[in-house]
N, C-alpha and C. Protein backbone atom coordinates (compact mmCIF):
# COMPACT_ATOMS: atom_id res chain seq x y z
N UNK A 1 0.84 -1.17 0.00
CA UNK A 1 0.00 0.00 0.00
C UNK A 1 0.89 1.24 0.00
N UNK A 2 0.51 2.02 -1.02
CA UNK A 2 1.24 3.09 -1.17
C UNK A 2 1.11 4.50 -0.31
N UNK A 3 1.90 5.65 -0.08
CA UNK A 3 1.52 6.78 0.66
C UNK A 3 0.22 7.10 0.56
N UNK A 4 -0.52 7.41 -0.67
CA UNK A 4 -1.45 8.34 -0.88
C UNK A 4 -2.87 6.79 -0.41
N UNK A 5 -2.38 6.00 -0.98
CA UNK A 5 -3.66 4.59 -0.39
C UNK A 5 -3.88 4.68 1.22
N UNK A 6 -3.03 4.88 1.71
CA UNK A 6 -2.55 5.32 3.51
C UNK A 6 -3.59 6.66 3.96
N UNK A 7 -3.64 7.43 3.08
CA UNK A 7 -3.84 9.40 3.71
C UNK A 7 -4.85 9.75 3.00
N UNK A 8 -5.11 9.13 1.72
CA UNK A 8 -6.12 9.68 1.23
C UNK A 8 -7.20 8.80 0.77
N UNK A 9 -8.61 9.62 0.78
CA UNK A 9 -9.73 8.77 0.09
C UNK A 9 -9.88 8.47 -0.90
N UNK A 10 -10.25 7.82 -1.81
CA UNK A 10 -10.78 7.80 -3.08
C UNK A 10 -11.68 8.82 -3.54
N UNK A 11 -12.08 9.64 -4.93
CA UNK A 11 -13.15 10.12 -4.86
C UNK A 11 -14.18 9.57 -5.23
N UNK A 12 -15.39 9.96 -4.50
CA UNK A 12 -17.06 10.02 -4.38
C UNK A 12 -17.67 11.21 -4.56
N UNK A 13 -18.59 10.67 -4.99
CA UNK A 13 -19.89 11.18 -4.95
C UNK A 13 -20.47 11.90 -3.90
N UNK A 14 -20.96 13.31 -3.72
CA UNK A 14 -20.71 14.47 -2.33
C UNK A 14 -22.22 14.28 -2.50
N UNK A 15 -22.82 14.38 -0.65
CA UNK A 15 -24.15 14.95 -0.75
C UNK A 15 -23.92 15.51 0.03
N UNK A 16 -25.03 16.84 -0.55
CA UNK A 16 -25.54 17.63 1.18
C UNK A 16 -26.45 16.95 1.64
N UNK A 17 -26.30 17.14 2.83
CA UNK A 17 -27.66 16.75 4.20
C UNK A 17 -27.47 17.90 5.03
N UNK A 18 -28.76 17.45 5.62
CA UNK A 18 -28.56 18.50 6.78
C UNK A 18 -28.78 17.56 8.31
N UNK A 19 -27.94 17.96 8.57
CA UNK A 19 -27.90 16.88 10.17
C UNK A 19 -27.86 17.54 11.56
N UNK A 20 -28.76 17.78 12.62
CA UNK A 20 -28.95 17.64 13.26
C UNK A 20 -27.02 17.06 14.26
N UNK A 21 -26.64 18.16 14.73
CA UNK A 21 -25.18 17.78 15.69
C UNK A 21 -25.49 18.60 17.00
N UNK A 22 -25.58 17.44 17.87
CA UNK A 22 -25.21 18.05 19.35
C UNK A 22 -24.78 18.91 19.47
N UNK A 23 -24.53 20.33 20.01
CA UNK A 23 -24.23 21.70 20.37
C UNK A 23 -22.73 21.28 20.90
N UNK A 24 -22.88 20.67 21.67
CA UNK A 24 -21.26 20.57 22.83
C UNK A 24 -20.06 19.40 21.74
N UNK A 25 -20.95 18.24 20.83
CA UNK A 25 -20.06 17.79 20.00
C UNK A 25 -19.70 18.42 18.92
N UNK A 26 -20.40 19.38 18.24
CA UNK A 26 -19.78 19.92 17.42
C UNK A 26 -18.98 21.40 18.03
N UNK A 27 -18.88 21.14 18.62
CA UNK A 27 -17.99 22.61 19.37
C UNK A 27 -16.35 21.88 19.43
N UNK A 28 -16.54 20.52 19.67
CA UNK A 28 -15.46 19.86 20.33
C UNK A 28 -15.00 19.60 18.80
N UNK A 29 -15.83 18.99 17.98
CA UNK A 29 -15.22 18.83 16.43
C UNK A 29 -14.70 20.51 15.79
N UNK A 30 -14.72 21.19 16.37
CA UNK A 30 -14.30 22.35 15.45
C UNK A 30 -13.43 22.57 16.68
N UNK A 31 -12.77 22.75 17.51
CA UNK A 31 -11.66 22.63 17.96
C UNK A 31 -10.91 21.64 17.30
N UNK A 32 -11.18 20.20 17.05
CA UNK A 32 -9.84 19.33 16.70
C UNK A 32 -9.54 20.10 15.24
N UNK A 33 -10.43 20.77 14.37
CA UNK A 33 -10.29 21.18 13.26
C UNK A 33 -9.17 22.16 13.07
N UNK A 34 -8.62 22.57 14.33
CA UNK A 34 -7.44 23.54 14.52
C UNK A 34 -6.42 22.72 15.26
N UNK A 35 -6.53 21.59 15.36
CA UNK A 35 -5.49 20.81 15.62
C UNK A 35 -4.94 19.86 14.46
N UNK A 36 -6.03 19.42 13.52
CA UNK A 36 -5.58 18.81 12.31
C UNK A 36 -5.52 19.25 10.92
N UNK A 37 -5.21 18.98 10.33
CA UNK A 37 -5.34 19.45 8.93
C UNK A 37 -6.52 19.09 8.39
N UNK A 38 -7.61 19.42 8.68
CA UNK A 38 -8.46 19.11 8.14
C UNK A 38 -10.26 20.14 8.77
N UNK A 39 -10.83 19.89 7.91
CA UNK A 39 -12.29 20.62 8.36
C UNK A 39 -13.40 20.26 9.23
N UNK A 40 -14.18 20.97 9.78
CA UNK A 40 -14.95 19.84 10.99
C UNK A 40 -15.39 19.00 9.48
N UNK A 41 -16.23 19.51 8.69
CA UNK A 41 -16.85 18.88 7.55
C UNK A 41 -15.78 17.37 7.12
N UNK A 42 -14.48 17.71 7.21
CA UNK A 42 -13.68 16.28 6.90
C UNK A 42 -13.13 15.27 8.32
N UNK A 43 -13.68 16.11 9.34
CA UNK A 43 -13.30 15.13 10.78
C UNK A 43 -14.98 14.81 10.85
N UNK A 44 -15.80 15.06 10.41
CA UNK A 44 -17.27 14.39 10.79
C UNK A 44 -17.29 13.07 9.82
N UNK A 45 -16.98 13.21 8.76
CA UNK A 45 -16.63 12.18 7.60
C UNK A 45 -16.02 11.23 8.02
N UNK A 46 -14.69 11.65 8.95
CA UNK A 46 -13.48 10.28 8.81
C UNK A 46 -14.06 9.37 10.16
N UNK A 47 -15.21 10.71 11.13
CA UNK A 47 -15.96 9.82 11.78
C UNK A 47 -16.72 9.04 11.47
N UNK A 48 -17.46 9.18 10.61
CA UNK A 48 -18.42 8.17 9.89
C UNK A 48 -17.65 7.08 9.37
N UNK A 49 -16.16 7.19 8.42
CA UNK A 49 -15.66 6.57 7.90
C UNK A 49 -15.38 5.36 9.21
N UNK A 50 -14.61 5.81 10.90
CA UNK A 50 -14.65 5.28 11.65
C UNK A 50 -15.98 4.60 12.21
N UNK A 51 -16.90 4.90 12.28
CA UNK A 51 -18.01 4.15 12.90
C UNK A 51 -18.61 3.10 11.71
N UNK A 52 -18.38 3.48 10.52
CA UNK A 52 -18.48 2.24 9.41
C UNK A 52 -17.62 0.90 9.36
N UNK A 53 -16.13 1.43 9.80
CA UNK A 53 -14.88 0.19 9.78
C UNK A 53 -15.33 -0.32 11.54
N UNK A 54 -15.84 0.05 12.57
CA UNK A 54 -15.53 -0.35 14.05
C UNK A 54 -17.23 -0.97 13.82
N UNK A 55 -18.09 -0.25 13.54
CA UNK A 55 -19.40 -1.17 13.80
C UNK A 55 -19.49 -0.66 15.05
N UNK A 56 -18.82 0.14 15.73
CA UNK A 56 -18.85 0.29 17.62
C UNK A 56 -19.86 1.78 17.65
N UNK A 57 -21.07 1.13 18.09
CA UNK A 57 -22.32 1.92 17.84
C UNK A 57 -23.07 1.69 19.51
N UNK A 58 -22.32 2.54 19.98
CA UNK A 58 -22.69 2.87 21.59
C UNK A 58 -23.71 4.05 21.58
N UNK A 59 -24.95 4.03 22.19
CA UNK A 59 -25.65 4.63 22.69
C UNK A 59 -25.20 5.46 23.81
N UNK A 60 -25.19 6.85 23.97
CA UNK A 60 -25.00 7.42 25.43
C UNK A 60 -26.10 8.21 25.64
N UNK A 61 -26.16 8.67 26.81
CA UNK A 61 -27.18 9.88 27.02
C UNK A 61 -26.77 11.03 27.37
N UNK A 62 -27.65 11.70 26.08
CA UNK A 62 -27.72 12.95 25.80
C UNK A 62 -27.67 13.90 27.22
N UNK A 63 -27.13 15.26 27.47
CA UNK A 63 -27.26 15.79 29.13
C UNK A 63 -28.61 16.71 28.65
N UNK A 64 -29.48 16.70 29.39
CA UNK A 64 -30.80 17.11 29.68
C UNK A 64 -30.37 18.54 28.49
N UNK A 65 -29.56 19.65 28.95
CA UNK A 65 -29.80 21.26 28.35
C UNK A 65 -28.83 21.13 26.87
N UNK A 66 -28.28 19.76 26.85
CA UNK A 66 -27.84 19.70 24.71
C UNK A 66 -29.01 19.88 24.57
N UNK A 67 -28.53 21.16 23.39
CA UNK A 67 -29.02 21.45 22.27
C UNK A 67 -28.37 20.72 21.04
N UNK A 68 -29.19 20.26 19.94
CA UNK A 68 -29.21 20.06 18.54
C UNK A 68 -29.31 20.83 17.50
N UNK A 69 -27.85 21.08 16.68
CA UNK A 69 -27.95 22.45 15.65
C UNK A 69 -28.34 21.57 14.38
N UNK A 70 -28.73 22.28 13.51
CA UNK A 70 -28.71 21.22 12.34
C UNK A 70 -27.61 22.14 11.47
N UNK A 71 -26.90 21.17 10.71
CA UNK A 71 -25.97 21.69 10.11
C UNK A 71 -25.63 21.13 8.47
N UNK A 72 -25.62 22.06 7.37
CA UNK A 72 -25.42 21.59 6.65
C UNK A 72 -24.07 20.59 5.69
N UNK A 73 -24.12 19.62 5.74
CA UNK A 73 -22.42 18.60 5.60
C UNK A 73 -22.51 18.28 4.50
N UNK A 74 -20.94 18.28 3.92
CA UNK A 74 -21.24 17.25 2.62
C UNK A 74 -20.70 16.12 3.14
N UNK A 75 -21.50 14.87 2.94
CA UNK A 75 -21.09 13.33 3.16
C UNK A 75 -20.67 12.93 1.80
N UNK A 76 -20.20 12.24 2.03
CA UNK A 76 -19.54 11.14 0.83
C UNK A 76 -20.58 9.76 1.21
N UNK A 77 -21.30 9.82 -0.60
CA UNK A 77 -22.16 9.33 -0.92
C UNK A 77 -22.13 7.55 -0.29
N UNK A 78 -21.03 6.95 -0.41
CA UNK A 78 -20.85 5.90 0.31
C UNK A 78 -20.79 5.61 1.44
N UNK A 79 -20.53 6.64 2.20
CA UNK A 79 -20.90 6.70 3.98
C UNK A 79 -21.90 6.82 3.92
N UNK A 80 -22.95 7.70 3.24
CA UNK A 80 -24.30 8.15 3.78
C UNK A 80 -25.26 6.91 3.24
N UNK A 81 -24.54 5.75 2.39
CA UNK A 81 -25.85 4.77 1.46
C UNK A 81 -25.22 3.32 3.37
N UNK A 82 -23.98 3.62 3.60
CA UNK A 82 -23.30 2.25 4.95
C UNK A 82 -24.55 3.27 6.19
N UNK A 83 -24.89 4.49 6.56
CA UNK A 83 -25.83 4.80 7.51
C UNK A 83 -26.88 4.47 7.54
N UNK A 84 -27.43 4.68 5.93
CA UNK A 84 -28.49 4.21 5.90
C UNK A 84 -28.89 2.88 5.98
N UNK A 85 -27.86 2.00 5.62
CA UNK A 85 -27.97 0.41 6.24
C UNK A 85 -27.96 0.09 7.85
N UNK A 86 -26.95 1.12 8.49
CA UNK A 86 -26.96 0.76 9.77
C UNK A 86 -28.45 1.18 10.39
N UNK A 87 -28.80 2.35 9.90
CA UNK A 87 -29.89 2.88 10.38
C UNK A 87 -31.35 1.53 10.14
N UNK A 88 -31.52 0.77 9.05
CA UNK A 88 -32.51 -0.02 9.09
C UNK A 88 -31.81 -1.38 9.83
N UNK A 89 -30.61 -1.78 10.16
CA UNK A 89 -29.94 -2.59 10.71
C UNK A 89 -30.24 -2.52 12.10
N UNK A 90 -30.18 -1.64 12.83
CA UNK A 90 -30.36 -1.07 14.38
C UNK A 90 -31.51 -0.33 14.91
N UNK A 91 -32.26 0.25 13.86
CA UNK A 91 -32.66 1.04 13.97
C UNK A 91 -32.96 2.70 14.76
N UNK A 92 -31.26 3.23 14.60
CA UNK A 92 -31.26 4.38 15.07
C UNK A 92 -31.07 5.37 13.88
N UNK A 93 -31.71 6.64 14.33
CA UNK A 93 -31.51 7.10 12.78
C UNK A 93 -29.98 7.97 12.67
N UNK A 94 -30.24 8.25 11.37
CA UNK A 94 -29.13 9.16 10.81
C UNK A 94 -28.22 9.94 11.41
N UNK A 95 -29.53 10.94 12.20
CA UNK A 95 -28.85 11.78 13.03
C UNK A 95 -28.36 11.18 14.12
N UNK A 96 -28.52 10.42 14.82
CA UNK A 96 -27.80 9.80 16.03
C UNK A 96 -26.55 9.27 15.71
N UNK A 97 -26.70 8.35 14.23
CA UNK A 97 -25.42 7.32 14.20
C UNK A 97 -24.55 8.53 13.85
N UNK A 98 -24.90 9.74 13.16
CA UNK A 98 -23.67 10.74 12.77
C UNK A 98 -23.24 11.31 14.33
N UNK A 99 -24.31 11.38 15.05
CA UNK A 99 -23.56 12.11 16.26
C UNK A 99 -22.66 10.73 17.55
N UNK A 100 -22.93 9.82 17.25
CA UNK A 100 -22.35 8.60 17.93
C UNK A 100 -20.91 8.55 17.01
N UNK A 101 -20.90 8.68 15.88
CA UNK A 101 -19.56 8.47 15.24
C UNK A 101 -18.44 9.54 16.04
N UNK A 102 -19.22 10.82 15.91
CA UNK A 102 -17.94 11.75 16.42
C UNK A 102 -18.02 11.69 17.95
N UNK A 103 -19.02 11.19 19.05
CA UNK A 103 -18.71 10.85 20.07
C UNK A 103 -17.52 10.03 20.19
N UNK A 104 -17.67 9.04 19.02
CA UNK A 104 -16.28 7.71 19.29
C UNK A 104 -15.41 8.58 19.20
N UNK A 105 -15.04 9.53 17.83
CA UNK A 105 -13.50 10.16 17.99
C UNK A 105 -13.18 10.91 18.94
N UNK A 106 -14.87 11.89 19.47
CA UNK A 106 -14.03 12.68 20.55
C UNK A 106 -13.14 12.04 21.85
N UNK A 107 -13.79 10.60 21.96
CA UNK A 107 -13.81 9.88 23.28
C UNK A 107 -11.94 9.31 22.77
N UNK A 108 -11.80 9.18 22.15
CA UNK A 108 -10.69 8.30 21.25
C UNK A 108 -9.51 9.57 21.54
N UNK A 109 -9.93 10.59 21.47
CA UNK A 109 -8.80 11.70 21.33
C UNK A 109 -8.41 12.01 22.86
N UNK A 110 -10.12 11.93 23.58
CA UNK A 110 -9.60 12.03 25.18
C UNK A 110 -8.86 11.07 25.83
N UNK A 111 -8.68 9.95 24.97
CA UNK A 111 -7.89 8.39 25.59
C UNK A 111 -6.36 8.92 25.15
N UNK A 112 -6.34 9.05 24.51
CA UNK A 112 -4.98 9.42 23.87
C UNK A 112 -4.32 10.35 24.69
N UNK A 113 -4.50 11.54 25.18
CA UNK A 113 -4.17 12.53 26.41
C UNK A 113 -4.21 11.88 27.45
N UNK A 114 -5.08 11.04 28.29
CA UNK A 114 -4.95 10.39 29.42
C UNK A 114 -3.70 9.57 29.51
């Protein structure tokens, strides 16, 4: 496997959606966005990309005063057709499994500092 097979995606097919993101997780995704090279729009993705390869689809609970922004994303058309499978697979929807994906990375980034 070569450098660019390693770092980069293939291209796809872009959709907009509009999704519904926790107030306090997307605050935390646009901070790492100044830590990586990359956009919340491409750390919400590589979350999805992560919660597609792990299958690790933990439920938490929401704190009573989150708020839900809806926000407009472009997904890559092949993450958003693997949600929509998980979503009739489990039956949680869209908006949850997108906000459970970047729960995993935020939780993943706080392991890493500990």
């Amino acid at each position: 496997m070569g450098v660019l097979d390693r770092y980069l995606l293939k291209r796809d097919n872009i959709l907009r959606k509009k999704i519904e993101i926790d107030n306090t997780l997307y605050e935390k995704v646009v901070e790492l966005s100044k830590v990586y090279d990359a956009s919340a729009n491409k750390i919400i993705n590589i979350a999805i990309l992560g919660l597609i390869e792990s299958e690790n689809i933990k439920l938490y609970k929401k704190p009573d005063n989150e708020i839900s922004v809806s926000h407009s994303l472009l997904i890559r058309e092949g993450f958003y057709k693997k949600l929509e499978e998980f979503r009739e697979k489990y039956g949680i929807s869209i908006y949850r499994l997108v906000n459970i994906a970047i729960k995993n990375v935020i939780d993943e980034e706080k392991e890493k500092k500990s």
